[in-house]
Protein backbone atom coordinates (compact mmCIF):
# COMPACT_ATOMS: atom_id res chain seq x y z
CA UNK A 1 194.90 109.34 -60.83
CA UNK A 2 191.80 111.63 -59.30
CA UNK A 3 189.53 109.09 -60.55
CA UNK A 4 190.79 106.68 -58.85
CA UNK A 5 191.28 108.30 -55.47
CA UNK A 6 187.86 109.53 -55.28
CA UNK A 7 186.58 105.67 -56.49
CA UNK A 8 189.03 104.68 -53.83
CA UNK A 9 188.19 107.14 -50.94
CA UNK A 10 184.30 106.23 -51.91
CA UNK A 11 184.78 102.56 -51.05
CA UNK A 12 186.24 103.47 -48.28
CA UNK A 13 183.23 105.25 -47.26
CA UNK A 14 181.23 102.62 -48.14
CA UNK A 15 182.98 100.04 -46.59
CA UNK A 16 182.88 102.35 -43.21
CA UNK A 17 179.00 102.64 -44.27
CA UNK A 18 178.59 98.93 -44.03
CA UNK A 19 180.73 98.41 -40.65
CA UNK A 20 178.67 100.91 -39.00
CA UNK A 21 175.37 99.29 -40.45
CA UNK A 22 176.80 95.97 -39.22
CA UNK A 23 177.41 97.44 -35.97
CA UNK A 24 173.73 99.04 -35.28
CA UNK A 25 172.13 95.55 -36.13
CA UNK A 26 174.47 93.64 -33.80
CA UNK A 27 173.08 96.17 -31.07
CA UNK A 28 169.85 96.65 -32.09
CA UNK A 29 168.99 92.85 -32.54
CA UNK A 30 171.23 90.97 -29.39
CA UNK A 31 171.08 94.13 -26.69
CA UNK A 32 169.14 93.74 -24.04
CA UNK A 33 167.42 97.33 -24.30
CA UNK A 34 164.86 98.22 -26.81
CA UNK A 35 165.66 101.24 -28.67
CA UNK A 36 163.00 103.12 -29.80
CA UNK A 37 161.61 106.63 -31.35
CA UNK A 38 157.84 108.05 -30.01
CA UNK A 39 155.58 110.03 -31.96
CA UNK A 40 153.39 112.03 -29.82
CA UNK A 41 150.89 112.80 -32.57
CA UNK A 42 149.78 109.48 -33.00
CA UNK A 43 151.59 107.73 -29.78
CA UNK A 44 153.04 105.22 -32.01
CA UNK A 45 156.31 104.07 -33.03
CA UNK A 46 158.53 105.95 -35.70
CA UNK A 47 160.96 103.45 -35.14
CA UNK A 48 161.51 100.30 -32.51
CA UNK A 49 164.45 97.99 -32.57
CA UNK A 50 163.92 94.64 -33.48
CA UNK A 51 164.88 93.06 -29.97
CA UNK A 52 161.51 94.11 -28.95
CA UNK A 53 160.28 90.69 -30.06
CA UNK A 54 162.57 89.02 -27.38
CA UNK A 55 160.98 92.03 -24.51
CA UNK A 56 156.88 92.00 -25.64
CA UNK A 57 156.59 89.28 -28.28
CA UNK A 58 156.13 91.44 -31.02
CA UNK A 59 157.55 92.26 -33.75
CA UNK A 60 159.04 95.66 -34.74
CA UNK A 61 156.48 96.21 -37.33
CA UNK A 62 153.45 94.96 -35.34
CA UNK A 63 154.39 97.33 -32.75
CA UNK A 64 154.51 99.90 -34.96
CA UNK A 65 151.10 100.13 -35.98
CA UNK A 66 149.98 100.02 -32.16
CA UNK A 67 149.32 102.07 -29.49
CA UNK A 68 151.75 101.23 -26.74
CA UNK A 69 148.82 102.05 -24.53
CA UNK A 70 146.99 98.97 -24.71
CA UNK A 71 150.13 96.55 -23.53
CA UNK A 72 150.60 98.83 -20.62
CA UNK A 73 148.52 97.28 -16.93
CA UNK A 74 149.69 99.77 -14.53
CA UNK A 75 152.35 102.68 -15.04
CA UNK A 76 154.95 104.23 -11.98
CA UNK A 77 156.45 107.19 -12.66
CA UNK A 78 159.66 107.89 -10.75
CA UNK A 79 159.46 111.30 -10.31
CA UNK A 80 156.13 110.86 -8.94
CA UNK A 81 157.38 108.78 -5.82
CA UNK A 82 156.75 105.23 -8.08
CA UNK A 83 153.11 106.02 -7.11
CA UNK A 84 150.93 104.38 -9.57
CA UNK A 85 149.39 106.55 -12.12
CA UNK A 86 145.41 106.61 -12.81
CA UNK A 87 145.41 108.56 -16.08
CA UNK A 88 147.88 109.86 -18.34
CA UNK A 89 146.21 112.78 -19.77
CA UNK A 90 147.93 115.84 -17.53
CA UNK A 91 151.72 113.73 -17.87
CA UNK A 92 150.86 113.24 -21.90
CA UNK A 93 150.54 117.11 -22.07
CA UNK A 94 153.30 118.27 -20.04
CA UNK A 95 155.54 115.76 -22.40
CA UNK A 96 154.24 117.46 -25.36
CA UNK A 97 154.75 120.86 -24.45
CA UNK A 98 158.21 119.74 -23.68
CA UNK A 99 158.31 120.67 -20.23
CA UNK A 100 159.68 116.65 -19.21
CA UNK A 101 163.57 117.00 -20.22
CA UNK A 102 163.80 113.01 -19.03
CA UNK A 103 160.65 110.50 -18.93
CA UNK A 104 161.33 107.73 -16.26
CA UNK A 105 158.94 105.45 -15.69
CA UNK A 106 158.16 101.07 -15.34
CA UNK A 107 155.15 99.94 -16.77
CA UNK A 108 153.37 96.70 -15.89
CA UNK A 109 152.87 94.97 -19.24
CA UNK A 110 151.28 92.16 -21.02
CA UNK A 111 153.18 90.45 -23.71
CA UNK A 112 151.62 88.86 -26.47
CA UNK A 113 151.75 85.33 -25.25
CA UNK A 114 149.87 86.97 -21.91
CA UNK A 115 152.37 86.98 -19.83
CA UNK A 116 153.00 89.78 -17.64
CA UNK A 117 156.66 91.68 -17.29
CA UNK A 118 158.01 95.01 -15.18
CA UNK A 119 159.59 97.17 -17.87
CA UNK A 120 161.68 100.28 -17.55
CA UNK A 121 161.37 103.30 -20.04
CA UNK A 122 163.63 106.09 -19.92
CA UNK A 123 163.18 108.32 -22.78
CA UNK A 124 164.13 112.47 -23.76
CA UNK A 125 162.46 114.61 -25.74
CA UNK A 126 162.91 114.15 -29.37
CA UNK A 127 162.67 117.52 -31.28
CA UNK A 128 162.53 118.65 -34.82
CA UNK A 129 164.91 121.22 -36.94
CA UNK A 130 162.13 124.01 -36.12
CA UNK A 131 162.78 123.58 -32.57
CA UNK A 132 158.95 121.98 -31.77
CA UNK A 133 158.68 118.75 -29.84
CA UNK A 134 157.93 115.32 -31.94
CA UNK A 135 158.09 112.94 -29.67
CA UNK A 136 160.49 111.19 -27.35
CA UNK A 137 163.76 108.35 -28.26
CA UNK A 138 164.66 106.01 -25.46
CA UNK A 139 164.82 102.38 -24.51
CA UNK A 140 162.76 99.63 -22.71
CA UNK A 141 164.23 96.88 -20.74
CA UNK A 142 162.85 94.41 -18.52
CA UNK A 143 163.19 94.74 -15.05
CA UNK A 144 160.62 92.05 -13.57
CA UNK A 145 163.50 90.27 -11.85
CA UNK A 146 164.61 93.48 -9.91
CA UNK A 147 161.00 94.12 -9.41
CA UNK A 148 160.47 91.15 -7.78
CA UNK A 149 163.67 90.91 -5.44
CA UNK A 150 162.88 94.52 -4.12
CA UNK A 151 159.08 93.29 -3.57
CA UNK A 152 161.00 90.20 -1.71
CA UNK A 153 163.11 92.93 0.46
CA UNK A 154 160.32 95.09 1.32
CA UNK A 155 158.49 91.66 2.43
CA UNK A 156 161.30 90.92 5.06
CA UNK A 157 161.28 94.77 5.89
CA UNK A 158 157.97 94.44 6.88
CA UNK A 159 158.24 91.43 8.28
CA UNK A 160 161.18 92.49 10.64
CA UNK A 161 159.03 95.16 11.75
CA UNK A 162 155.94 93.13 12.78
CA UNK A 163 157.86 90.20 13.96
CA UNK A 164 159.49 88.75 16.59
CA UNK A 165 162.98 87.13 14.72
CA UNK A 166 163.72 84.70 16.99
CA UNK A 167 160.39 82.93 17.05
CA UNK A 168 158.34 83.90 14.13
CA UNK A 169 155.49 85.13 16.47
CA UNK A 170 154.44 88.52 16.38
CA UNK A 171 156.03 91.40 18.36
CA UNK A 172 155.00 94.34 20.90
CA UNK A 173 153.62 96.65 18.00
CA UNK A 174 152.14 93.93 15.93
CA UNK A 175 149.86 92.89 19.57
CA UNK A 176 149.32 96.83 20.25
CA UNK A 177 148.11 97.32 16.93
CA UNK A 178 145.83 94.29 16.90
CA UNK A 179 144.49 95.09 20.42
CA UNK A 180 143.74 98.10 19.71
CA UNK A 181 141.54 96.76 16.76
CA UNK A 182 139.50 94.17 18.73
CA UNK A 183 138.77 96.75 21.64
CA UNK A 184 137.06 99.15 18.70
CA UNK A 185 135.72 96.16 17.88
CA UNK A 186 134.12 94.68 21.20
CA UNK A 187 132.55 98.20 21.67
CA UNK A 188 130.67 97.31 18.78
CA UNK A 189 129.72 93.47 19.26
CA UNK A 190 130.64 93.54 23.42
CA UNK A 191 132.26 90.36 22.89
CA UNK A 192 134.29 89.48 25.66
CA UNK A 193 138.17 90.17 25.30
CA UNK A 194 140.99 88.29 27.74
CA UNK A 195 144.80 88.97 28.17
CA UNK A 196 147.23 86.93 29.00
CA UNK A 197 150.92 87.55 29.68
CA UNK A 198 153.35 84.50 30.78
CA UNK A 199 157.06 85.23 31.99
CA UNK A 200 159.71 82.50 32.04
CA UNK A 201 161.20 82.65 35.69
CA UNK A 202 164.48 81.29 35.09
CA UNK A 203 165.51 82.40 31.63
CA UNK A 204 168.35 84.27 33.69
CA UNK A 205 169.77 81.47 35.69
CA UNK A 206 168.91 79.37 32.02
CA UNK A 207 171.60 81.54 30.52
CA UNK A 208 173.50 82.00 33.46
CA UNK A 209 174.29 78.06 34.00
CA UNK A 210 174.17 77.06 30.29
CA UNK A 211 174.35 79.97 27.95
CA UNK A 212 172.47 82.27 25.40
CA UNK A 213 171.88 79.59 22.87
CA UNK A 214 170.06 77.19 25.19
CA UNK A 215 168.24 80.12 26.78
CA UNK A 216 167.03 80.80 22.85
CA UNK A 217 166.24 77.41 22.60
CA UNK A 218 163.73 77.67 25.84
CA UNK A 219 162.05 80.74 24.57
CA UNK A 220 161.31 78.86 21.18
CA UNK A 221 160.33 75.80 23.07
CA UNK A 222 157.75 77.80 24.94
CA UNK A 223 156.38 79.75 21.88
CA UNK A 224 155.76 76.70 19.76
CA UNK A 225 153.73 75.11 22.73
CA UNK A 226 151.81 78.17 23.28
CA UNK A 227 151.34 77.82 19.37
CA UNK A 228 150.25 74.31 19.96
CA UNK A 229 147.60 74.68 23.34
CA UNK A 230 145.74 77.85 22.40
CA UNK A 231 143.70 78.79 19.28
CA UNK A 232 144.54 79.99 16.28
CA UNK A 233 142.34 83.23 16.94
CA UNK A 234 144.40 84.26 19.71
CA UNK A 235 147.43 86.44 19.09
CA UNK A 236 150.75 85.64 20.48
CA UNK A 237 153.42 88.04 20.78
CA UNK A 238 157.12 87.97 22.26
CA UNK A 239 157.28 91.01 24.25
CA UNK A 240 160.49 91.36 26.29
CA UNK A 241 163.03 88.29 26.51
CA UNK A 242 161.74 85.94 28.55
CA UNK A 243 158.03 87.35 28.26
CA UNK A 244 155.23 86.38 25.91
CA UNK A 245 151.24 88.09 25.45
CA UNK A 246 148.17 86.19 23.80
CA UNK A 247 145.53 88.76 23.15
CA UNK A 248 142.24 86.22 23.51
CA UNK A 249 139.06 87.57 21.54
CA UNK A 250 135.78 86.77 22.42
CA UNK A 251 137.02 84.46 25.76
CA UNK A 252 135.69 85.31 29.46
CA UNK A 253 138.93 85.58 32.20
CA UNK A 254 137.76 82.04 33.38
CA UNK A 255 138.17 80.55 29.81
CA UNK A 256 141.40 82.23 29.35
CA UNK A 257 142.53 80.98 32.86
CA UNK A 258 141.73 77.13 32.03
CA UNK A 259 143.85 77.80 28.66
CA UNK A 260 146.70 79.06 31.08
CA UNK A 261 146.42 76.24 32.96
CA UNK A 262 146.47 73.86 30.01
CA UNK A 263 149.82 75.61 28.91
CA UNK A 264 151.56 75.19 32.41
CA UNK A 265 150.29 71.37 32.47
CA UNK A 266 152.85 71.48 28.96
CA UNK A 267 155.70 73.28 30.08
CA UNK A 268 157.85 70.64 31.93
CA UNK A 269 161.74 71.32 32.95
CA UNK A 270 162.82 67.80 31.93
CA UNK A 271 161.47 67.81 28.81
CA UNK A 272 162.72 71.37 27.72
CA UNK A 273 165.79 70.71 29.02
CA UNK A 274 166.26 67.18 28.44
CA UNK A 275 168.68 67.61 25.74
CA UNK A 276 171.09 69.65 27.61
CA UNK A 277 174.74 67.76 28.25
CA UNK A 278 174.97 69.54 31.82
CA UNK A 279 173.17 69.12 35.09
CA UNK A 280 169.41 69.13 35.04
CA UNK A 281 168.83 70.49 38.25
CA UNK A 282 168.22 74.01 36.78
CA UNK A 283 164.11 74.09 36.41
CA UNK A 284 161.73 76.10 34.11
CA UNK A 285 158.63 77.41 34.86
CA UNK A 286 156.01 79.99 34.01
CA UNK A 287 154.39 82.96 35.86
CA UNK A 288 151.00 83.83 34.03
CA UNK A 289 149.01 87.32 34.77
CA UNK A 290 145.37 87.62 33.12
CA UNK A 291 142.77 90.40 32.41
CA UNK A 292 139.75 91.08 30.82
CA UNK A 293 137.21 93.56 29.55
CA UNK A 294 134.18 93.73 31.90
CA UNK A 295 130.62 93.65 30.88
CA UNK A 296 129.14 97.08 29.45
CA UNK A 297 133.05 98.92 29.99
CA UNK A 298 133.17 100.78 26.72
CA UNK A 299 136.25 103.11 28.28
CA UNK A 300 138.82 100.26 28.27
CA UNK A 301 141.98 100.72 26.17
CA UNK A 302 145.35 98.38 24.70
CA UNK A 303 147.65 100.53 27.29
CA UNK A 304 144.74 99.98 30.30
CA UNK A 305 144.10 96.49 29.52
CA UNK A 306 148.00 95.40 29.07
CA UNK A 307 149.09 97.11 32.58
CA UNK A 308 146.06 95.32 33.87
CA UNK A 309 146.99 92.37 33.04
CA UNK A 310 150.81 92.77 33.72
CA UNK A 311 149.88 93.36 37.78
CA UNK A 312 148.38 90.32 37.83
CA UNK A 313 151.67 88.76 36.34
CA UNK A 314 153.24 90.66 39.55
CA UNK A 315 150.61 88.90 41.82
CA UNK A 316 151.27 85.49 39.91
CA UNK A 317 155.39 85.86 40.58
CA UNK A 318 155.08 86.06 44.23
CA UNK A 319 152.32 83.07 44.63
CA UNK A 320 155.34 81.05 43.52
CA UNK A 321 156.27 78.61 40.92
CA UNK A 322 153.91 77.98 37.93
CA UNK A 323 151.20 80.22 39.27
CA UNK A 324 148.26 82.16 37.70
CA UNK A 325 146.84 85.01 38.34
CA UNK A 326 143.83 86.35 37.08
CA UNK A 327 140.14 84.38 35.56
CA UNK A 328 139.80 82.18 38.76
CA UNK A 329 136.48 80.69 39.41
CA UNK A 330 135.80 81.86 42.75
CA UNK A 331 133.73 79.22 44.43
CA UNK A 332 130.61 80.66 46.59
């Protein structure tokens, strides 16, 4: 009868032996994660699970007889900031000693079929009966997906920053930025350097008769033409509402004046407001203020320049409609 109890309490075991076996290879071979056991001695793999062939390509026993080391492009270590690390040799130490209770940290790494992936390895110290560090257990997962959707939000963070949303052009501290740059840069080559800044005169009564939608619509108009009639070189930036800035390099007042000119000739009230279902009585038109650096004036700045060319903009208002101030060729 105690033979048989201990036969039967020992196939129990057994059987418990093989549903727990059964259980580590359904989660070692279909998880996601790579499990996987660190040797710091000889930085290689003591054990790996085997769904590292669907993460790097390789298998479990391939990878064990490598140096994770040469897979790895770039390293971040979260604790660090995610600042990219240059050499390993300090962090390597510190993880040896035992001094890092949790290793966090995404690798850029090339998989055997050369592609390249964004994984994730979090890892603790793995330590032997005496007490003294081995090496470290943890998993890897790929995270190239997340990588690139938080590269995607930083992209419209920046973006948001530097651009004007309504009409894709840039904004005020985009322009102040890249003033700034071509004034350092004019002291150097005294290229000449124009400013131009154009107001919309009726953007209030625009709203005012029709609403905020077609007074959007206006501002976009305008910014796409001044896309289409000046150069590519020049800089245009939305800088209030209704008002717009082209920083010009290398282009005399009298150049940028003809280009102002040019844009006025495009801006027509029946054709920006052609598509409206109400009256077309209401008009649109453009007040333009220009200013530019003088010959040999190394002590001109953005702030100088912009307020320069914003009293002319004053000036150009009270001429009337569709006026210009600023660049014209004064006959002698």
């Amino acid at each position: 009868m105690l033979k048989s109890t201990l036969i039967s309490k020992a196939f129990s075991k057994l059987s418990n032996i093989d549903c727990l076996r059964a259980e580590i290879e359904l989660l070692t071979n279909c998880s996601s994660d790579t499990a996987y056991r660190l040797r710091y001695d000889t930085m290689q793999y003591d054990y790996i699970s085997p769904a590292v062939i669907n993460l790097l390509g390789y298998s479990a026993s391939e990878l064990m007889q490598m140096n994770l080391r040469t897979l790895i492009i770039e390293t971040r270590i979260v604790s660090n900031g995610m600042k990219t690390v240059d050499s390993y040799d300090s962090l390597e130490e510190s993880r040896k000693r035992g001094e890092v209770q949790k290793w966090q940290a995404d690798y850029l790494m090339q998989t055997k079929d050369g592609r390249k992936i964004w994984v994730s390895d979090i890892s603790h110290p793995w330590f032997g009966k005496n007490g003294a560090i081995i090496g470290s257990t943890g998993s890897l997962r790929d995270i190239t997906e997340r990588i690139a959707a938080e590269e995607r939000i930083r992209n419209e963070f920046h973006r948001q920053d530097y651009t004007d949303e309504l009409t894709g052009l840039a904004n005020w501290r985009t322009l102040h930025i890249r003033l700034e740059e071509e004034i350092r840069r004019r002291k150097r080559t005294q290229q000449e350097l124009s400013l131009m800044i154009l107001s919309i005169n009726e953007l209030d009564e625009i709203r005012d008769a029709y609403d905020q939608k077609m007074a959007d619509e206006i501002i976009v108009i305008i910014a796409k033409l001044a896309r289409k009639h000046l150069r590519e070189v020049d800089i245009i930036a939305r800088t209030a509402p209704g008002n717009f800035a082209v920083m010009m390099p290398e282009t005399p007042v009298e150049c940028a004046h003809i280009a102002a000119r040019r844009l006025l000739k495009a801006v027509t009230a029946p054709s920006l407001l052609a598509h409206a279902a109400e009256s077309k009585s209401k008009s649109c038109t453009l007040s333009i203020g220009i200013a530019g650096s003088k010959p040999g004036d190394n002590t001109l700045d953005a702030s100088a320049l912009y307020q320069q060319a914003d009293a002319q903009l004053y000036i150009a208002r009270h001429k009337g409609k569709n006026q210009i101030a600023g660049g014209e060729i004064v006959e002698e």
